[in-house]
PDB file of N, CA and C in Angstrom:
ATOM      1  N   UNK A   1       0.855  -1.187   0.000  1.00  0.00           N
ATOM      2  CA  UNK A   1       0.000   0.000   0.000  1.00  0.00           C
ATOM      3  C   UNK A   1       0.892   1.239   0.000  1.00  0.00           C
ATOM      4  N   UNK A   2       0.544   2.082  -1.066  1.00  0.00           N
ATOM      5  CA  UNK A   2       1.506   3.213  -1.061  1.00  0.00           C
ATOM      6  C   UNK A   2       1.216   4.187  -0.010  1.00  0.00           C
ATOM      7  N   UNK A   3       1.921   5.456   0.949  1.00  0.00           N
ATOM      8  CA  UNK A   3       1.503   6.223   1.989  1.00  0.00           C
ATOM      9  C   UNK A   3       0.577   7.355   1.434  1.00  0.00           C
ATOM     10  N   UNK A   4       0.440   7.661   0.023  1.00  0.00           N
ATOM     11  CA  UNK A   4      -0.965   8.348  -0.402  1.00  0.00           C
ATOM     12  C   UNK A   4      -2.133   7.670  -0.075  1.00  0.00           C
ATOM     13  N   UNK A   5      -2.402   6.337  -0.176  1.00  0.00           N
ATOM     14  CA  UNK A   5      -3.040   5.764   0.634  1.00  0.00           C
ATOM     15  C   UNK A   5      -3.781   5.074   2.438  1.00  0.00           C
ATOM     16  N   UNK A   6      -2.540   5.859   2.901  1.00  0.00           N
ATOM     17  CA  UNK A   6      -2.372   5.273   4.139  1.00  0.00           C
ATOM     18  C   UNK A   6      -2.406   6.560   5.007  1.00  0.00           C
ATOM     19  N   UNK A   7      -2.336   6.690   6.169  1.00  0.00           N
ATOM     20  CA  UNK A   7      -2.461   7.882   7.005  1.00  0.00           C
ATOM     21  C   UNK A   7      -0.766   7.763   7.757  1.00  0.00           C
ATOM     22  N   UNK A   8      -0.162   6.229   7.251  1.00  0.00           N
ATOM     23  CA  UNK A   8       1.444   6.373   7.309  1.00  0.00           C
ATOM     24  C   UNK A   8       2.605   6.693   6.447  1.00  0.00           C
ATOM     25  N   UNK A   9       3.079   7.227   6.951  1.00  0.00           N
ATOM     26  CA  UNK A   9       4.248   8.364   5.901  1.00  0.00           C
ATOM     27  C   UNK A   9       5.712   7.827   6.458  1.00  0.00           C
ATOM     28  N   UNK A  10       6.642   7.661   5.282  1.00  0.00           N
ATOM     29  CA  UNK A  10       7.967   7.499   5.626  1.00  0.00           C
ATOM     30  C   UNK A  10       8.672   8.246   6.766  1.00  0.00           C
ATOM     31  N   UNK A  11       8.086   9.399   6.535  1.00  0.00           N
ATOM     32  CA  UNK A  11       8.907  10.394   7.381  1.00  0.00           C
ATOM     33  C   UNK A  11       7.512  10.415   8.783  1.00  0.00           C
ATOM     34  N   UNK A  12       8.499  11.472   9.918  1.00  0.00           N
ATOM     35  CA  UNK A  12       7.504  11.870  11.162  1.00  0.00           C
ATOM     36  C   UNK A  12       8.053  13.483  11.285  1.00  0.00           C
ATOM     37  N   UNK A  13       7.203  14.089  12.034  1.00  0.00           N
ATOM     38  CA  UNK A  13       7.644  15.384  12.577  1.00  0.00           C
ATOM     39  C   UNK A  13       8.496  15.334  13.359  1.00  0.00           C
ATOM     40  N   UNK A  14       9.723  16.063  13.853  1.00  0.00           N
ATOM     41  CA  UNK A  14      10.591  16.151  15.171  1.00  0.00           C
ATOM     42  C   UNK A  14      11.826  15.011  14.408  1.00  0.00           C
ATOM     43  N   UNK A  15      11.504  14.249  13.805  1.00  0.00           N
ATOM     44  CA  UNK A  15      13.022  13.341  13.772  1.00  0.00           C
ATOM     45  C   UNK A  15      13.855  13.917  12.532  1.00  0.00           C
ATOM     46  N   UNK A  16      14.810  13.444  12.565  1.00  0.00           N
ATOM     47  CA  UNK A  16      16.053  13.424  11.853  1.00  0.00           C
ATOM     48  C   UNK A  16      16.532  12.468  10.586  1.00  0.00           C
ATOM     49  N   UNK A  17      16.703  12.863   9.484  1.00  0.00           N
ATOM     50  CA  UNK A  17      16.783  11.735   8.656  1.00  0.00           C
ATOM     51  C   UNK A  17      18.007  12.237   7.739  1.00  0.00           C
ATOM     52  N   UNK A  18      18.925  11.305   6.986  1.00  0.00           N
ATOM     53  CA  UNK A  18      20.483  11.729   6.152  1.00  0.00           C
ATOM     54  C   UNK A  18      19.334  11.838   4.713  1.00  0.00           C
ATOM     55  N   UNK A  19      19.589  12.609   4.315  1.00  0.00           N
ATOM     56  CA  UNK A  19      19.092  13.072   3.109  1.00  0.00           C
ATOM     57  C   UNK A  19      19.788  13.210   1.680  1.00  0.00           C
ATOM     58  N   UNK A  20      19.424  12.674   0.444  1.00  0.00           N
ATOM     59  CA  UNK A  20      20.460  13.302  -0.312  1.00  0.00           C
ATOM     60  C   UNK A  20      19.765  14.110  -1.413  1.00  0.00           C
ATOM     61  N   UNK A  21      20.002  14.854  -1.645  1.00  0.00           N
ATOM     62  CA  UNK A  21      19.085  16.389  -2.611  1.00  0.00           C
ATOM     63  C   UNK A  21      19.134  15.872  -3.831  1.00  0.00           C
ATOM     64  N   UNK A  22      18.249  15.585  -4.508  1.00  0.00           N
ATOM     65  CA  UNK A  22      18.272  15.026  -6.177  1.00  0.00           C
ATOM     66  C   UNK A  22      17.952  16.446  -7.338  1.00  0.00           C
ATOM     67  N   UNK A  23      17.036  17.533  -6.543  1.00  0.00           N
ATOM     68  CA  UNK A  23      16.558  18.240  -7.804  1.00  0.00           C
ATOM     69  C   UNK A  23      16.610  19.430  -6.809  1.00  0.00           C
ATOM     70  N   UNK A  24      15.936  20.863  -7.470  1.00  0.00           N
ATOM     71  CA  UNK A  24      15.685  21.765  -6.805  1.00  0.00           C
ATOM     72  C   UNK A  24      14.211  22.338  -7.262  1.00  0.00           C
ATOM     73  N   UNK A  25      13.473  23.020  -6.344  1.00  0.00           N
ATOM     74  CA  UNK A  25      11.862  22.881  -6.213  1.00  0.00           C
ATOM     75  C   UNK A  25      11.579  24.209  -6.932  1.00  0.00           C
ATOM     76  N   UNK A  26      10.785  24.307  -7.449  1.00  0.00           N
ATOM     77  CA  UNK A  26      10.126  25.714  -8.238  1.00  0.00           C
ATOM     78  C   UNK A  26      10.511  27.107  -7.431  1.00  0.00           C
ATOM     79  N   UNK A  27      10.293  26.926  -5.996  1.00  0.00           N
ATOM     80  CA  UNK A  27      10.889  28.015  -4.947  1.00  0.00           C
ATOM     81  C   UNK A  27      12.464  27.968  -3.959  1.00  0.00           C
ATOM     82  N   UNK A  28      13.164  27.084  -4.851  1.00  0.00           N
ATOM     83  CA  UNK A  28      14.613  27.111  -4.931  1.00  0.00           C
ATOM     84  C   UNK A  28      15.058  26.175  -3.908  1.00  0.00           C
ATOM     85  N   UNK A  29      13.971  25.591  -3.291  1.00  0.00           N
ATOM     86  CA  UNK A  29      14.444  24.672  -2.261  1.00  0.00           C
ATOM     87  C   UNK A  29      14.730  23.841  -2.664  1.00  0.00           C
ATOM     88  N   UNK A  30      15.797  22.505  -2.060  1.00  0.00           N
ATOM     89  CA  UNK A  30      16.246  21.254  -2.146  1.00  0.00           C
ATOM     90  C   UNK A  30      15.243  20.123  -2.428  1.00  0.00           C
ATOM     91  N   UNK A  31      15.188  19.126  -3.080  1.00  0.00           N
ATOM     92  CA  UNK A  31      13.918  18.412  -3.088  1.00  0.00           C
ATOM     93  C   UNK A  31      14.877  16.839  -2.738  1.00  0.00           C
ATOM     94  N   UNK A  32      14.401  16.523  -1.580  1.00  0.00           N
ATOM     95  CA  UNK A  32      14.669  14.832  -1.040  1.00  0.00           C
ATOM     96  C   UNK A  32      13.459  14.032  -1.434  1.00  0.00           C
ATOM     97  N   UNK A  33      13.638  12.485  -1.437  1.00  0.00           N
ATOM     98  CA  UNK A  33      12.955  11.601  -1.335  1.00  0.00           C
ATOM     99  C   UNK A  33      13.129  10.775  -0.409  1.00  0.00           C
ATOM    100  N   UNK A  34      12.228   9.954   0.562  1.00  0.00           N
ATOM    101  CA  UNK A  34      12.187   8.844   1.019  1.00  0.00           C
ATOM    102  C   UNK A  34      10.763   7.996   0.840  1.00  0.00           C
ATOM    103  N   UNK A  35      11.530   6.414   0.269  1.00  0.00           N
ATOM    104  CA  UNK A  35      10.270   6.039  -0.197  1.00  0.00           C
ATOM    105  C   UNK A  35       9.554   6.578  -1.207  1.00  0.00           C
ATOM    106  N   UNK A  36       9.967   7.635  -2.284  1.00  0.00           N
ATOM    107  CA  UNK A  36       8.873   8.269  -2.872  1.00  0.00           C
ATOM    108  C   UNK A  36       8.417   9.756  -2.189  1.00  0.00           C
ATOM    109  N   UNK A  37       8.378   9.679  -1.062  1.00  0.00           N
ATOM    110  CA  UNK A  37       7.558  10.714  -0.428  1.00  0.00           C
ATOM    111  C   UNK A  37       8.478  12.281  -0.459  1.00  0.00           C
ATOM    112  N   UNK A  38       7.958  13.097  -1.097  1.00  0.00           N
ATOM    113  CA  UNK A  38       9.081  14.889  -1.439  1.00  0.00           C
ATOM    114  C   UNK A  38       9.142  15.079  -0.029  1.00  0.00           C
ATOM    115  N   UNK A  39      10.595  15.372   0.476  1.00  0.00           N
ATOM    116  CA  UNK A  39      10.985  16.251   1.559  1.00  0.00           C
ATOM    117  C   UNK A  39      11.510  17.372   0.970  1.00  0.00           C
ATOM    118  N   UNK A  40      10.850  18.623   1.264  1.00  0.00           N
ATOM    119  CA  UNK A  40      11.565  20.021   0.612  1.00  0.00           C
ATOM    120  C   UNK A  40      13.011  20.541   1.898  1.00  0.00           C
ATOM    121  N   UNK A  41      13.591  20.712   1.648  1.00  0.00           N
ATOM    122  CA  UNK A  41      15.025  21.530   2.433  1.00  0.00           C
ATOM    123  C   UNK A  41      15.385  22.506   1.925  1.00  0.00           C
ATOM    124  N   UNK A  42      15.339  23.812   2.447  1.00  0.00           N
ATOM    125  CA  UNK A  42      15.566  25.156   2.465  1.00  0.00           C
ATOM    126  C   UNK A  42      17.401  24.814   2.322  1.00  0.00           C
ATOM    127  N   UNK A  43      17.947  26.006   1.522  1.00  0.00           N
ATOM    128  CA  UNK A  43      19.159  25.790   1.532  1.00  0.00           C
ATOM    129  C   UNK A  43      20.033  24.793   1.008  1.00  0.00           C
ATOM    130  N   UNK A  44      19.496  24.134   0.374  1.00  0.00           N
ATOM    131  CA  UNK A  44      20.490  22.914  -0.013  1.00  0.00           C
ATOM    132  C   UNK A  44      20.427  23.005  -1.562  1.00  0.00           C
ATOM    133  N   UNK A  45      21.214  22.358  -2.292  1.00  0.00           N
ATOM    134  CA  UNK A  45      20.633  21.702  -3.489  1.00  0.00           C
ATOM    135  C   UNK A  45      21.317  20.721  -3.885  1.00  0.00           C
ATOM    136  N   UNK A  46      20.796  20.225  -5.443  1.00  0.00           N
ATOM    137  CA  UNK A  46      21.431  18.974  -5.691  1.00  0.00           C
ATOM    138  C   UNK A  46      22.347  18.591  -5.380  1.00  0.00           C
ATOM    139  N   UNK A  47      23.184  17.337  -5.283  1.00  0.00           N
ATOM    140  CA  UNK A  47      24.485  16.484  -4.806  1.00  0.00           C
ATOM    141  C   UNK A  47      24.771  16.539  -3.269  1.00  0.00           C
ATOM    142  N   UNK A  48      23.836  17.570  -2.773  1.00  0.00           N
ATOM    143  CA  UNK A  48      24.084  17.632  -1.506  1.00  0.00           C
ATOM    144  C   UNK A  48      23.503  16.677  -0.259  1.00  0.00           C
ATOM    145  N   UNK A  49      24.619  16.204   0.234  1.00  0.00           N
ATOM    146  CA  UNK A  49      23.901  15.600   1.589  1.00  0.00           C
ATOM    147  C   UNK A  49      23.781  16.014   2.607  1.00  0.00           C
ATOM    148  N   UNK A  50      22.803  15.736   3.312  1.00  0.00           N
ATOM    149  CA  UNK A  50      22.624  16.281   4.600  1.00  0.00           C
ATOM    150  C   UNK A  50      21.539  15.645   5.337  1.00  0.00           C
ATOM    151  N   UNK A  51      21.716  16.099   6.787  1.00  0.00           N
ATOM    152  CA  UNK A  51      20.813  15.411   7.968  1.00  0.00           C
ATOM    153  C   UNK A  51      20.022  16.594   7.924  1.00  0.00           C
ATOM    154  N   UNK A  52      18.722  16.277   8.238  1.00  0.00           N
ATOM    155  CA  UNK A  52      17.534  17.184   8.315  1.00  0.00           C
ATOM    156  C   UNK A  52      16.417  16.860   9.374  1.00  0.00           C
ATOM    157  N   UNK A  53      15.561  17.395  10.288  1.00  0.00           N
ATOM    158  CA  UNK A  53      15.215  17.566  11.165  1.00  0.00           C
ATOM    159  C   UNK A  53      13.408  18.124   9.888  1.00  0.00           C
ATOM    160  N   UNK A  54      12.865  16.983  10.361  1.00  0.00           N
ATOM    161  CA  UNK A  54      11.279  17.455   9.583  1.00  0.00           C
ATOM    162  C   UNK A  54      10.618  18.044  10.603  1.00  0.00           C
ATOM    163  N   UNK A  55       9.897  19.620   9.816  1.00  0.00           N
ATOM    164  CA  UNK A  55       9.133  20.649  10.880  1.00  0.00           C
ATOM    165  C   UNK A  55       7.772  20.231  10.419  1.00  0.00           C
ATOM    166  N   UNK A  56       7.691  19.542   9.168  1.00  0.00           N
ATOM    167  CA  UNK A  56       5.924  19.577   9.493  1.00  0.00           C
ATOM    168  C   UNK A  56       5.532  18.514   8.288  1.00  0.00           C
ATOM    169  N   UNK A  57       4.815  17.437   8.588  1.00  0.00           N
ATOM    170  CA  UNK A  57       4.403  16.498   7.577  1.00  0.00           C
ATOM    171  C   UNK A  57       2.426  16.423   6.788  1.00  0.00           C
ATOM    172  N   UNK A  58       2.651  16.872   5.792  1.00  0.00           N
ATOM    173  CA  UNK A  58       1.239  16.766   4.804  1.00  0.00           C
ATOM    174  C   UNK A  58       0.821  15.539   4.491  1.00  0.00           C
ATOM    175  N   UNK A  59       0.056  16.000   3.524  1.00  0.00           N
ATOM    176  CA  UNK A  59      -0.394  14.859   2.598  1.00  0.00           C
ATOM    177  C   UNK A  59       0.565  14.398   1.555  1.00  0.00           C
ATOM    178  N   UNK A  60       1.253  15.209   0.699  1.00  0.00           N
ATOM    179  CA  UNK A  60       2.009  14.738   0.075  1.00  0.00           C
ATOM    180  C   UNK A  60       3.774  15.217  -0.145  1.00  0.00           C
ATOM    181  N   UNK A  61       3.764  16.082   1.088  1.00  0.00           N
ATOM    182  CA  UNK A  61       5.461  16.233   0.922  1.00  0.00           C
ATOM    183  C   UNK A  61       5.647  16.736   2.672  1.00  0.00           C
ATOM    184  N   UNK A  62       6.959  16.488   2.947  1.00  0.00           N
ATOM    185  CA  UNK A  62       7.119  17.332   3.967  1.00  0.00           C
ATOM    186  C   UNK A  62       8.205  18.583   3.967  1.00  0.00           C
ATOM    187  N   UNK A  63       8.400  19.212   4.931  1.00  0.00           N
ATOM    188  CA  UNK A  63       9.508  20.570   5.253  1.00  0.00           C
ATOM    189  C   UNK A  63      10.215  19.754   6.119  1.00  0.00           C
ATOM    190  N   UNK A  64      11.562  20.772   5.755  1.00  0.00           N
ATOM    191  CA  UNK A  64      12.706  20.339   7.108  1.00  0.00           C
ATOM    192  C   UNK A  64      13.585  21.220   6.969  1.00  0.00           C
ATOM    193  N   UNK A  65      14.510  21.141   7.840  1.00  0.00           N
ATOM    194  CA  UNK A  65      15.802  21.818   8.023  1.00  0.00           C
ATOM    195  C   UNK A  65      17.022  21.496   8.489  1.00  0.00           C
ATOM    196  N   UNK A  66      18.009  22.042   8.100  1.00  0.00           N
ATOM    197  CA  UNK A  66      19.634  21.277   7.875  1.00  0.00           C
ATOM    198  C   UNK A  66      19.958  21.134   9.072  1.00  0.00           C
ATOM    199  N   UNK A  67      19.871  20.047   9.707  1.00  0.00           N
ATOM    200  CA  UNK A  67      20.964  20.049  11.244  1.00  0.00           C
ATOM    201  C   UNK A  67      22.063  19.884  11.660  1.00  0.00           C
ATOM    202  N   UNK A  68      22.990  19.460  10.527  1.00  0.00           N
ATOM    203  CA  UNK A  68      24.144  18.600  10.164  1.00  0.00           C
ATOM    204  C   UNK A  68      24.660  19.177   8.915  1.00  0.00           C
TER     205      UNK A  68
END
């Protein structure tokens, strides 16, 4: 069952996840995946890795920010 389906999402609010930036988003942010699911990151862009700290999870993408 994919998490568009489910009320469970790869990601959670408050935790921490290693990220690696594949594209950059219409409003210049970093665009991650896990599972499929868009994590946007302020500040980053492609090739970049980084640990990120998710501030808030939707329906179909979440926010975060660089902690690492």
């Amino acid at each position: 069952m994919s998490y568009e389906r489910s009320d469970k999402k790869p990601v959670e609010e408050g935790k921490e996840y290693d990220l690696d930036i594949k594209e950059v988003s219409r409003r210049g942010d970093g665009v991650a995946r896990i599972e499929g699911f868009v994590v946007f990151v302020p500040g980053t862009k492609p090739g970049d890795h980084v640990k990120a700290k998710i501030n808030s999870v939707g329906l179909r993408f979440a926010t975060g920010e660089i902690v690492q």
